[in-house]
C-alpha atoms as a PDB file:
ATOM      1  CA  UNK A   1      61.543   5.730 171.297  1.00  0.00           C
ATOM      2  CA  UNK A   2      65.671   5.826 171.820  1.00  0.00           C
ATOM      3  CA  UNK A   3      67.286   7.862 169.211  1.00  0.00           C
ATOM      4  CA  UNK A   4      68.907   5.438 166.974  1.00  0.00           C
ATOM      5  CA  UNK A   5      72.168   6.031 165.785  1.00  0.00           C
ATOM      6  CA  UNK A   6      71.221   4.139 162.432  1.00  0.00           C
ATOM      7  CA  UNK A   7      68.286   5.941 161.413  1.00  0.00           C
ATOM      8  CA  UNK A   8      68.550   8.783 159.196  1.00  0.00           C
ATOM      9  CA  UNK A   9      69.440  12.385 160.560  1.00  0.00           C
ATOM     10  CA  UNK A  10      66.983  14.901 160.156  1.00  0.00           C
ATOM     11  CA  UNK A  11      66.986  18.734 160.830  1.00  0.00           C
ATOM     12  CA  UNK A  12      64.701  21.189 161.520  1.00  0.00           C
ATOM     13  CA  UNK A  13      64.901  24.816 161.017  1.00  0.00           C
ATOM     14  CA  UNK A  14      62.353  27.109 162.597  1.00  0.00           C
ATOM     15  CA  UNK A  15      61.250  26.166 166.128  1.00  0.00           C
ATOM     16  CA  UNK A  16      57.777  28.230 166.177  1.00  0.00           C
ATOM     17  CA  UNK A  17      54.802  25.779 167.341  1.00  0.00           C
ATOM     18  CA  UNK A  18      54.730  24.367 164.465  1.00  0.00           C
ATOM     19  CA  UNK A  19      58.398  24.090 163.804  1.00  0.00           C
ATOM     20  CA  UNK A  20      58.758  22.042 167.281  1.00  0.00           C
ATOM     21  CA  UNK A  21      56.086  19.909 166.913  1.00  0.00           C
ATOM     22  CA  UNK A  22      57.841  18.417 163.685  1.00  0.00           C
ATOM     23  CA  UNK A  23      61.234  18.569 165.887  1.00  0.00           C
ATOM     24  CA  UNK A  24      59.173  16.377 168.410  1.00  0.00           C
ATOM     25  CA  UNK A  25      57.585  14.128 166.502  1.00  0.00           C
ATOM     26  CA  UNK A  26      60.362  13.115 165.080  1.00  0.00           C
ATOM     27  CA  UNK A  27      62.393  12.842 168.122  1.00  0.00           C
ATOM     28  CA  UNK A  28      59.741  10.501 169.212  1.00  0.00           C
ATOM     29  CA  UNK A  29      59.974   8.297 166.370  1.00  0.00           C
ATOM     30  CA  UNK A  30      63.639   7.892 167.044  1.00  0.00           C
ATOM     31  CA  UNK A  31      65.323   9.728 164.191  1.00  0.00           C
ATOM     32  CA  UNK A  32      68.548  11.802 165.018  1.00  0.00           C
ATOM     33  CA  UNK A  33      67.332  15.312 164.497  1.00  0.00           C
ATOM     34  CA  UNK A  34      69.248  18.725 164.645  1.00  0.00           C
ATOM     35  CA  UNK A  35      67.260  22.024 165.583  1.00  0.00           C
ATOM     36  CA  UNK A  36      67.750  25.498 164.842  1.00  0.00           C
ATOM     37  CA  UNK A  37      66.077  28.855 165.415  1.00  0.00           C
ATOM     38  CA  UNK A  38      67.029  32.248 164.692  1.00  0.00           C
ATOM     39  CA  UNK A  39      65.618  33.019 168.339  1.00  0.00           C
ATOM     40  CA  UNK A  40      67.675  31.449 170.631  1.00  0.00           C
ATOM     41  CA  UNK A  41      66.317  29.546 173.482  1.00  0.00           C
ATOM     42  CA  UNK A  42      63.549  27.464 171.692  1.00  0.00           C
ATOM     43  CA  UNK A  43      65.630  24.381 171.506  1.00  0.00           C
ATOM     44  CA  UNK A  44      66.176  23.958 174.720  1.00  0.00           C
ATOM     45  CA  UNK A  45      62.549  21.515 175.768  1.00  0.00           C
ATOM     46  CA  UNK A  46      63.719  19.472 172.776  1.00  0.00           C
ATOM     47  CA  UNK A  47      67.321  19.665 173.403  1.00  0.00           C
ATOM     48  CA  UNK A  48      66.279  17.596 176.821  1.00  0.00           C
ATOM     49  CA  UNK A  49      64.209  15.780 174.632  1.00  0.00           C
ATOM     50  CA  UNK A  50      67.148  14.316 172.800  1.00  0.00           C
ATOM     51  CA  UNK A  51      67.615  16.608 170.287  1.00  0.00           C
ATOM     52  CA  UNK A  52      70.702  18.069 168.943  1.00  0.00           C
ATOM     53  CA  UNK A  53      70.939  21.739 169.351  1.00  0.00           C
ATOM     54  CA  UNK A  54      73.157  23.600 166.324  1.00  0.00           C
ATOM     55  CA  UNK A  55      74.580  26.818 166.722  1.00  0.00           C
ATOM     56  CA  UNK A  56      73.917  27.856 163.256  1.00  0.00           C
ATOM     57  CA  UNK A  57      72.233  27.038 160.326  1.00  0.00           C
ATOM     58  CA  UNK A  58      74.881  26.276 158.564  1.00  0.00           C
ATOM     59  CA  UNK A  59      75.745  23.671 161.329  1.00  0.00           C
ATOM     60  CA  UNK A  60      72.481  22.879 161.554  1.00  0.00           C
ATOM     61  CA  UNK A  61      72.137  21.892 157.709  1.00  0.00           C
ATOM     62  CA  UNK A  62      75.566  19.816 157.744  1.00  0.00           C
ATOM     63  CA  UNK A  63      74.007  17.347 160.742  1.00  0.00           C
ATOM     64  CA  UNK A  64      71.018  16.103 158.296  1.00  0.00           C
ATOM     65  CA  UNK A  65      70.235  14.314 155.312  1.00  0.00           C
ATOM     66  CA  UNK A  66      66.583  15.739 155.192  1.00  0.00           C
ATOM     67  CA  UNK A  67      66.335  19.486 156.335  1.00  0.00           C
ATOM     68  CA  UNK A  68      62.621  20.182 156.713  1.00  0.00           C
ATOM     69  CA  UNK A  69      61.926  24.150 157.193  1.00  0.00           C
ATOM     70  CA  UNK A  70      58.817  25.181 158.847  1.00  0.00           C
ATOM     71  CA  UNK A  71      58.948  29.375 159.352  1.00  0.00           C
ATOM     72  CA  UNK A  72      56.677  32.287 159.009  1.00  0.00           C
ATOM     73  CA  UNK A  73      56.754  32.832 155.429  1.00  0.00           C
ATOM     74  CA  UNK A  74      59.236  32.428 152.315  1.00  0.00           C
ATOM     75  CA  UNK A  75      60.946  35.819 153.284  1.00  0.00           C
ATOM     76  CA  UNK A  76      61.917  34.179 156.441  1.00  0.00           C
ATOM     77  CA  UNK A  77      63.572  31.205 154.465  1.00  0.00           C
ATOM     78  CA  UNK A  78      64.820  33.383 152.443  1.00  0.00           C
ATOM     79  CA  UNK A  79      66.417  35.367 155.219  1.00  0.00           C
ATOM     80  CA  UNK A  80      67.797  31.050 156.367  1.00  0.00           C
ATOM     81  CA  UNK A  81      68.685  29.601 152.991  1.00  0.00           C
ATOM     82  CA  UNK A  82      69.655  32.058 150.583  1.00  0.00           C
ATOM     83  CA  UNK A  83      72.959  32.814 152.377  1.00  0.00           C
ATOM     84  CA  UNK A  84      76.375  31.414 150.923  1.00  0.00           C
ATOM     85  CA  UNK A  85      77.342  29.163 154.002  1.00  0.00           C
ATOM     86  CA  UNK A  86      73.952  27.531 154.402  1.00  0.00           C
ATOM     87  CA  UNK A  87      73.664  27.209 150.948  1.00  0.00           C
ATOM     88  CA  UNK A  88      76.921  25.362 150.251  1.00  0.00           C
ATOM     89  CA  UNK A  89      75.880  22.736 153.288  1.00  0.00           C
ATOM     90  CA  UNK A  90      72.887  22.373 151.508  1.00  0.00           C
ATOM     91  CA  UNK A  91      74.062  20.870 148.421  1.00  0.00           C
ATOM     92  CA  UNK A  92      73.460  17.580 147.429  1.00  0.00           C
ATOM     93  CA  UNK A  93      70.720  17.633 150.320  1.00  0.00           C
ATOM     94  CA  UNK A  94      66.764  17.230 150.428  1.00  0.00           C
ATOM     95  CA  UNK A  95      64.849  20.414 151.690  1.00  0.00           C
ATOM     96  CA  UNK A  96      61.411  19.723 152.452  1.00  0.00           C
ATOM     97  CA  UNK A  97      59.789  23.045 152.905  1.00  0.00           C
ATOM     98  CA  UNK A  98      56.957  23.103 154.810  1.00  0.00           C
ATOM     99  CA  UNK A  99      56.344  26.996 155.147  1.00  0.00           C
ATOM    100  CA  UNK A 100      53.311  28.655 153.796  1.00  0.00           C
ATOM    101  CA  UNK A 101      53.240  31.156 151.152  1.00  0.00           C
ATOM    102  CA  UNK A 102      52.556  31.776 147.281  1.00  0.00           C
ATOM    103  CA  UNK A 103      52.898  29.138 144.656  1.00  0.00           C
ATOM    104  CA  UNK A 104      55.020  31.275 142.510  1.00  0.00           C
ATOM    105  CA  UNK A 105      57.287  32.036 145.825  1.00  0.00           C
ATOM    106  CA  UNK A 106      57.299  28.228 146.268  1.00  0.00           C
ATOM    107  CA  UNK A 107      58.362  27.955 142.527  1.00  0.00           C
ATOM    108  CA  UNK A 108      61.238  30.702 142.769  1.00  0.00           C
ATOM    109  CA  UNK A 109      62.654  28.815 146.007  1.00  0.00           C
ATOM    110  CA  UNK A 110      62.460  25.462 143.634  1.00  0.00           C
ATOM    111  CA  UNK A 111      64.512  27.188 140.843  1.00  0.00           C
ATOM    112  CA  UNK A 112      66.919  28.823 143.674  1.00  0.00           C
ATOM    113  CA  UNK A 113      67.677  24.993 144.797  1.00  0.00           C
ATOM    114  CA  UNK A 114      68.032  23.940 141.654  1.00  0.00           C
ATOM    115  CA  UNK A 115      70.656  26.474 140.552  1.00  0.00           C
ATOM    116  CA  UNK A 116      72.939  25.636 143.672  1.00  0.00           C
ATOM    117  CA  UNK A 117      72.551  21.430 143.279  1.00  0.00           C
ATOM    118  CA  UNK A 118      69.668  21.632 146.307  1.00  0.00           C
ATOM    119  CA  UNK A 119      67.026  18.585 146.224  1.00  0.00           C
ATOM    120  CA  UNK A 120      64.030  20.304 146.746  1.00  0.00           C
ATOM    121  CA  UNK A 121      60.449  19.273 147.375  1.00  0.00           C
ATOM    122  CA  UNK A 122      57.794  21.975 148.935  1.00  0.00           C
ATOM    123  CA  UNK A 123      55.188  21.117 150.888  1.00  0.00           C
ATOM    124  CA  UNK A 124      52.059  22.346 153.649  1.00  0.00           C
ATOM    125  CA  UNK A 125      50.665  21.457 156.695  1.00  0.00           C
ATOM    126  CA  UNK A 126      46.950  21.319 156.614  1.00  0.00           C
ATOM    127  CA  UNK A 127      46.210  20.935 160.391  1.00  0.00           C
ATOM    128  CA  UNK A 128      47.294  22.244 163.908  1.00  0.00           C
ATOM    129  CA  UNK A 129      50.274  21.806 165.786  1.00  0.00           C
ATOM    130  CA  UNK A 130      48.929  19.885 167.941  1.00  0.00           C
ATOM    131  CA  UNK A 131      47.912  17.124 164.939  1.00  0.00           C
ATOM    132  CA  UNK A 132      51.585  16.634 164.486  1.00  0.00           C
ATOM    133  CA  UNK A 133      52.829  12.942 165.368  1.00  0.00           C
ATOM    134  CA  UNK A 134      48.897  11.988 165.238  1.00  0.00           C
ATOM    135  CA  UNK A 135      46.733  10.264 162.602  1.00  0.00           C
ATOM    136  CA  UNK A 136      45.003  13.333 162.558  1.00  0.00           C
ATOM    137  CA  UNK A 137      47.784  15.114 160.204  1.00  0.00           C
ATOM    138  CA  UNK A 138      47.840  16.258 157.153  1.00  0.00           C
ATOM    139  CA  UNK A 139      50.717  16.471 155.003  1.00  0.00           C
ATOM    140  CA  UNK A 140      50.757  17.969 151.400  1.00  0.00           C
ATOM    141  CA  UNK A 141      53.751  17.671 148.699  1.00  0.00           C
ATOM    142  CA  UNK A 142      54.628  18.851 145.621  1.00  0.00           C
ATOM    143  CA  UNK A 143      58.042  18.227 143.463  1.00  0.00           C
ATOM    144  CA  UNK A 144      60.029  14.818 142.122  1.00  0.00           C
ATOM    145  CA  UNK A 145      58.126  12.166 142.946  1.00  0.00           C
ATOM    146  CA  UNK A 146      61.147  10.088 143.440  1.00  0.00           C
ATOM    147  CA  UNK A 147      62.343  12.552 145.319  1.00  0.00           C
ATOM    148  CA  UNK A 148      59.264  12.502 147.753  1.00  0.00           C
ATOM    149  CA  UNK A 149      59.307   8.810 147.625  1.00  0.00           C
ATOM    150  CA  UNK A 150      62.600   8.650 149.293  1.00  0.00           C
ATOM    151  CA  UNK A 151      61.945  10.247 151.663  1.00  0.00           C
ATOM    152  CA  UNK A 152      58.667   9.255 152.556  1.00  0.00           C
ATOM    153  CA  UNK A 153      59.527   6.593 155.639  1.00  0.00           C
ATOM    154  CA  UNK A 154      60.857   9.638 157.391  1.00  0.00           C
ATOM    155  CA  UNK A 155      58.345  12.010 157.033  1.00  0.00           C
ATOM    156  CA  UNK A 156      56.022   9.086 157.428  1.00  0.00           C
ATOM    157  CA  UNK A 157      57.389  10.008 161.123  1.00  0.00           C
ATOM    158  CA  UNK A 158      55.265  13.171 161.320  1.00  0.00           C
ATOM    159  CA  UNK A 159      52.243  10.980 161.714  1.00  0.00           C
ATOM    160  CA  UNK A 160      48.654  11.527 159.560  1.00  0.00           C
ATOM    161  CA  UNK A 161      48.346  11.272 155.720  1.00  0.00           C
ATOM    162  CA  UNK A 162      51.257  12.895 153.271  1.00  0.00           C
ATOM    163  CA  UNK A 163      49.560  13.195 149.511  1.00  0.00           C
ATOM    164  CA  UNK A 164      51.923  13.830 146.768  1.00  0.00           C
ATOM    165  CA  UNK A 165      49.958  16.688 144.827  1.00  0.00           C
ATOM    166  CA  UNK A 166      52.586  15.983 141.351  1.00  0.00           C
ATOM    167  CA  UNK A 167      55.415  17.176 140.258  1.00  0.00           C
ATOM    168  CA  UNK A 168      54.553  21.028 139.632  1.00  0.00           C
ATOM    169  CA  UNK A 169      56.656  22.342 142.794  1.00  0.00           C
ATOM    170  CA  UNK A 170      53.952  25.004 143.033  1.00  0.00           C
ATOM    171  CA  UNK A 171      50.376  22.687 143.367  1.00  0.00           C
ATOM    172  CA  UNK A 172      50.865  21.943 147.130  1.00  0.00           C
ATOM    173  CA  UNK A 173      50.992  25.992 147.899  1.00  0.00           C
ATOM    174  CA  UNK A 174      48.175  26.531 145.322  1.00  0.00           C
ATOM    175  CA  UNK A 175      45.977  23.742 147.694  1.00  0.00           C
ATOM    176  CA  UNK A 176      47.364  25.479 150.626  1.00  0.00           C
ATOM    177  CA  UNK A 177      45.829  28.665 150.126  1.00  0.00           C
ATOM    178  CA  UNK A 178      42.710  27.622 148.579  1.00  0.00           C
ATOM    179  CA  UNK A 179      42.216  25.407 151.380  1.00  0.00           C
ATOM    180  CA  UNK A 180      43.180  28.777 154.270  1.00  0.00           C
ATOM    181  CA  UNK A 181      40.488  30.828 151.933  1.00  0.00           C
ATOM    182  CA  UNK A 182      38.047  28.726 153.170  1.00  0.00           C
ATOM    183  CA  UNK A 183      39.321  28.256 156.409  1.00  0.00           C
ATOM    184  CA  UNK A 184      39.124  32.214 157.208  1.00  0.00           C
ATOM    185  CA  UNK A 185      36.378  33.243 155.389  1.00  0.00           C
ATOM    186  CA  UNK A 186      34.687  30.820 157.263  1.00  0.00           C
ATOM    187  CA  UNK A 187      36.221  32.290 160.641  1.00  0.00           C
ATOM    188  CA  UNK A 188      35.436  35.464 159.287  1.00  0.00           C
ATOM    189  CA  UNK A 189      32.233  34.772 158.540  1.00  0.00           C
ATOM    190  CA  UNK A 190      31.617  32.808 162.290  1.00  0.00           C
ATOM    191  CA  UNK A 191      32.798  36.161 163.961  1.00  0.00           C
ATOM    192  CA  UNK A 192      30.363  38.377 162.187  1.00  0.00           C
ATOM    193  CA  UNK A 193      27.409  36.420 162.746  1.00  0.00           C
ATOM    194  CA  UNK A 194      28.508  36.362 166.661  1.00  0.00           C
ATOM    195  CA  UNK A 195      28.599  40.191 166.252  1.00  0.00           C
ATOM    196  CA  UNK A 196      25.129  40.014 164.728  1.00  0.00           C
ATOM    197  CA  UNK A 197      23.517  36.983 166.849  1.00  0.00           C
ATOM    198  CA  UNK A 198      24.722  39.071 170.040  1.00  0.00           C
ATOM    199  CA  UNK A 199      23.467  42.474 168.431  1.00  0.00           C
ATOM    200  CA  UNK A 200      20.619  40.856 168.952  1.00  0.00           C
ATOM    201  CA  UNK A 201      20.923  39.197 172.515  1.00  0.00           C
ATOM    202  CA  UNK A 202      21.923  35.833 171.685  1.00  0.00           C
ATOM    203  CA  UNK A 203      25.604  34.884 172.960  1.00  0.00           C
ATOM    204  CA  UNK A 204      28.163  33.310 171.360  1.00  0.00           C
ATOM    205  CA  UNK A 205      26.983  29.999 173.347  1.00  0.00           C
ATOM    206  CA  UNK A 206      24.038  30.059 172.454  1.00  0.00           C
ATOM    207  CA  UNK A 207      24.732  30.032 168.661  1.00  0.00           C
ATOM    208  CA  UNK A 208      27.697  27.580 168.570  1.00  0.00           C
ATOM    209  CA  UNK A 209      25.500  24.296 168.359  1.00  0.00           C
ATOM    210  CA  UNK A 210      23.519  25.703 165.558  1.00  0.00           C
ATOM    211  CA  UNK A 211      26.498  26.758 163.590  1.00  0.00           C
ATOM    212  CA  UNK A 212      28.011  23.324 163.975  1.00  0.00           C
ATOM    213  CA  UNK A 213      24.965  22.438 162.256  1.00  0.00           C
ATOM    214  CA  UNK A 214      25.457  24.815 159.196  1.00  0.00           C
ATOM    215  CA  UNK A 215      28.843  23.442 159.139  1.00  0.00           C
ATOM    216  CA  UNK A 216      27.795  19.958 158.798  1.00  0.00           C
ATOM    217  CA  UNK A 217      25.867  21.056 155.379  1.00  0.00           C
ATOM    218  CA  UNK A 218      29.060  22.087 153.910  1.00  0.00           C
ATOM    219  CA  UNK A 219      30.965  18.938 153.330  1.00  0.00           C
ATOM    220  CA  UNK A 220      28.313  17.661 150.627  1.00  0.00           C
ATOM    221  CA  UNK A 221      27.577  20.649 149.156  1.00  0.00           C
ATOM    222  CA  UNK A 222      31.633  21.299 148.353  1.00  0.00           C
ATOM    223  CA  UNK A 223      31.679  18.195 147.057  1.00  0.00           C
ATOM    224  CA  UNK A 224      28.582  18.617 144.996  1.00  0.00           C
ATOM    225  CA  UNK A 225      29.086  22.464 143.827  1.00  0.00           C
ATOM    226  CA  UNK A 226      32.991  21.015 142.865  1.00  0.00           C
ATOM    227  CA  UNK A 227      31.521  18.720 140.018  1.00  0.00           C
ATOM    228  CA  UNK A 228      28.816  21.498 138.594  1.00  0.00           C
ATOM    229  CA  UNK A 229      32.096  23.837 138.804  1.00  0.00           C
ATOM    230  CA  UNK A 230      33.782  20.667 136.579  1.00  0.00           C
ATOM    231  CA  UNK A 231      31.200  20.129 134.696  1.00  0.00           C
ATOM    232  CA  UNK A 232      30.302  23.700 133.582  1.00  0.00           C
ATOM    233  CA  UNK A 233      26.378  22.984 135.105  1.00  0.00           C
ATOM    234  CA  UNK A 234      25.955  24.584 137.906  1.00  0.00           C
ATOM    235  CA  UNK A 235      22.917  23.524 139.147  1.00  0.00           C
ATOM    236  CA  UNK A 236      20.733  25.606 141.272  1.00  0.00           C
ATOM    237  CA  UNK A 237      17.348  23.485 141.544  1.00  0.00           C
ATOM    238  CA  UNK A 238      17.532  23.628 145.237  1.00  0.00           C
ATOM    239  CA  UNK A 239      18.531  27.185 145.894  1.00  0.00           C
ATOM    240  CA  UNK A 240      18.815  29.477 142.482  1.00  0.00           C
ATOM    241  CA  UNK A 241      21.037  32.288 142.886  1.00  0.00           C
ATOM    242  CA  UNK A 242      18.107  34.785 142.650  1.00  0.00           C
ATOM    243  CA  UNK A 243      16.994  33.414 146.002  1.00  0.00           C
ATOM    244  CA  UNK A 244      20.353  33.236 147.828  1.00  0.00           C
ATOM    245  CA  UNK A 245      21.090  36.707 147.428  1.00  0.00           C
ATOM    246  CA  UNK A 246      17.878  37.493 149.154  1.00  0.00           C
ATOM    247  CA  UNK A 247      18.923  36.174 152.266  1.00  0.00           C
ATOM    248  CA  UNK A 248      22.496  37.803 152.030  1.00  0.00           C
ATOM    249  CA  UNK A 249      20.558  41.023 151.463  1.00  0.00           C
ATOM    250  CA  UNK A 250      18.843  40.478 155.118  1.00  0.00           C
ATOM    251  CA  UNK A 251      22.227  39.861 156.713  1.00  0.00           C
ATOM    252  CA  UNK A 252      23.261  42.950 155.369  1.00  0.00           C
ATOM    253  CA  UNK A 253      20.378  44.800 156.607  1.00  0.00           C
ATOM    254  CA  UNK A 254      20.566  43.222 160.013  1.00  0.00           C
ATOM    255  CA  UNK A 255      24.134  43.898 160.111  1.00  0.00           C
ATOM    256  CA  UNK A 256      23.915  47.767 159.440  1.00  0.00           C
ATOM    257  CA  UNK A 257      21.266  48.312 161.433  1.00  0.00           C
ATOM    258  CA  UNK A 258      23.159  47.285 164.481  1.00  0.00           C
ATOM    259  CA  UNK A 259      26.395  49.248 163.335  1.00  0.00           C
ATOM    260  CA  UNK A 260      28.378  46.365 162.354  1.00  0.00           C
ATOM    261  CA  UNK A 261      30.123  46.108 159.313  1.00  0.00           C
ATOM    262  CA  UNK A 262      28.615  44.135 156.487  1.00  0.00           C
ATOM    263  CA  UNK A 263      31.385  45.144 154.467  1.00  0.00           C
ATOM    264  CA  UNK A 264      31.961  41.229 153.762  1.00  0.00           C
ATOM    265  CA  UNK A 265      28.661  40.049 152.714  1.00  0.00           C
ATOM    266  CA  UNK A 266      28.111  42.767 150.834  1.00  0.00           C
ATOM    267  CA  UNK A 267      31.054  41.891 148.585  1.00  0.00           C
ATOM    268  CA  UNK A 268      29.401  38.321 148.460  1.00  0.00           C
ATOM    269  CA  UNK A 269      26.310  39.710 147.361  1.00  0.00           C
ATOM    270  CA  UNK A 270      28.311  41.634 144.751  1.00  0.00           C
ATOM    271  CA  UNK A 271      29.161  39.133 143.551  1.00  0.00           C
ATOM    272  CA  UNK A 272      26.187  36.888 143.274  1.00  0.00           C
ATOM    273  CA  UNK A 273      24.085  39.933 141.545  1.00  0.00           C
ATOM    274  CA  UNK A 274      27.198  40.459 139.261  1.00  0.00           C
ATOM    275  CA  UNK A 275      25.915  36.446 138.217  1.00  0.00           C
ATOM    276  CA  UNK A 276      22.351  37.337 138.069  1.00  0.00           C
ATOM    277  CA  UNK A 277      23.037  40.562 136.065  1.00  0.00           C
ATOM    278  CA  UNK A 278      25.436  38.228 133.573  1.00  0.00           C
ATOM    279  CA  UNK A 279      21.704  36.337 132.826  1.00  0.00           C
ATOM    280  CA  UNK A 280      22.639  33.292 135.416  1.00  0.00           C
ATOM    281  CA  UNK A 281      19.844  33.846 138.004  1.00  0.00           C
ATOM    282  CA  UNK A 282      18.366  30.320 138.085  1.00  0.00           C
ATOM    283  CA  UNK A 283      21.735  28.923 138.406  1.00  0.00           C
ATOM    284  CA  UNK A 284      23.357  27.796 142.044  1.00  0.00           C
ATOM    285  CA  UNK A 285      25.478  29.691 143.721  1.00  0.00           C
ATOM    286  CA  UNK A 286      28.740  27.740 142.618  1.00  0.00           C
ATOM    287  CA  UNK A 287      28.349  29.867 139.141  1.00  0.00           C
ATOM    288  CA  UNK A 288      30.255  32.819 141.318  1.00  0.00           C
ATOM    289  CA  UNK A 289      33.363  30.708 140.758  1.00  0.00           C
ATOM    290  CA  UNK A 290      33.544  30.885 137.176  1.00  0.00           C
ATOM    291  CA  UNK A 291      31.970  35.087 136.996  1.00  0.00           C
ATOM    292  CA  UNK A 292      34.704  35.904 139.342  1.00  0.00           C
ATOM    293  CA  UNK A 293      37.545  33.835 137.807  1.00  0.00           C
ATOM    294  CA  UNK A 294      36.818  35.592 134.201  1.00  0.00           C
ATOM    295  CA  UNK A 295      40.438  37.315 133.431  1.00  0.00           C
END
């Protein structure tokens, strides 16, 4: 789509793969957009895209009415915002921060805005890149809800869903990271049983379709081990604890005798005798949650 010189301006600091997929997406939906990296030369595929190239942040900042910032961590935006030229451009602006880190860190940045007259909403993206400008996206906010509402035709841009979490700055960074602790213990857990399954002689290949399969039991089993977690019931009529921790006691096993390092399963069976030893045996696996989360 033309970039229209009536639509609002937008810029984007941080031009990782992330940072200029956002750049792009929004370039395609016609928006006047302004980029910026601290690595120069990233700009210049979007630059020929339409973009805007800035020579600093500060510049960068002054050419939008929404700055979204998409880097490697809060340190990094830090490193950006906290600085007294890009700060004073930044007054009276939105910053959408779509950078992944702590919910207290997202909090601190939120109190930072507010002390120099920043708009400020924080945010994370939930799926790949390559999602970006798709209806495969997912978009997660946090902050005013007016504020987010505002603004929501232009980041409406980005493509997918965008769910306001409420208006504790910190709850979109608190979904963020429970949602990567799954995401990597699960990819943890994928490349240990390759180790294992090819310990064995079975290849990656051969095992893929099969753990596609275990994957497919997940989604209704979150969904159900989320209300006993609710509830306080934790349930374990179809597989008590006392039984689970059998079978993570033969991946151990398995695991050691091959050389590998079961150092992660054994913590998860820690953890589920910790439950039986607390009296919980005949209870489902979900009761981990609340042993674990005991201050």
């Amino acid at each position: 789509m033309p970039i229209s010189p009536t639509r609002p301006a937008v810029t984007v600091l941080g031009l990782g793969p992330m940072g200029r997929a956002l750049a792009g997406a929004f370039l395609k939906a016609g928006l006047r957009t302004t980029v910026w990296n601290r690595t120069p030369g990233r700009d210049r595929e979007l630059i020929g895209q339409g973009a805007a190239g800035a020579a600093s942040a500060e510049e960068a900042v002054a050419a939008g009415d929404l700055v979204v910032v998409c880097v490697v961590n809060y340190a990094a935006v830090d490193a950006v915002l906290r600085r007294d030229p890009v700060a004073r451009a930044l007054k009276g602006r939105t910053v959408v921060n779509l950078t992944a880190d702590t919910p207290d860190r997202a909090r601190d940045t939120a109190d930072w805005a507010a002390s120099h007259g920043i708009r400020y909403l924080d945010g994370a993206v939930m799926t790949p890149a390559p999602s970006i400008g798709t209806p495969e996206a997912v978009f997660l906010h946090s902050g005013q809800r007016d504020l987010f509402e505002e603004h929501r035709e232009v980041l409406e841009a980005l493509g997918g869903t965008h769910t306001h979490l409420g208006e504790e700055v910190g709850r979109a960074a608190t979904y963020d990271i429970a949602l990567l602790d799954i995401f990597w213990t699960a990819m943890a857990g994928f490349a240990h049983a390759v180790a294992l399954a090819r310990a064995e002689g079975v290849t990656a290949g051969e095992l893929a379709p099969f753990a596609q399969g275990i994957g497919a039991i997940l989604p209704p089993l979150f969904a159900t081990f989320a209300e006993d977690a609710d509830n306080g019931t934790y349930s374990g009529q179809i597989n008590p604890i006392t039984s689970a921790v059998s079978s993570m006691a033969h991946v151990v096993e398995v695991s050691e005798a091959h050389g590998i390092d079961a150092g992660v399963m054994r913590a998860v069976e820690g953890m589920a005798r910790r439950v039986i030893g607390l009296g919980h045996g005949t209870d489902g696996f979900i009761r981990v949650a609340e042993v674990i989360g005991r201050h």
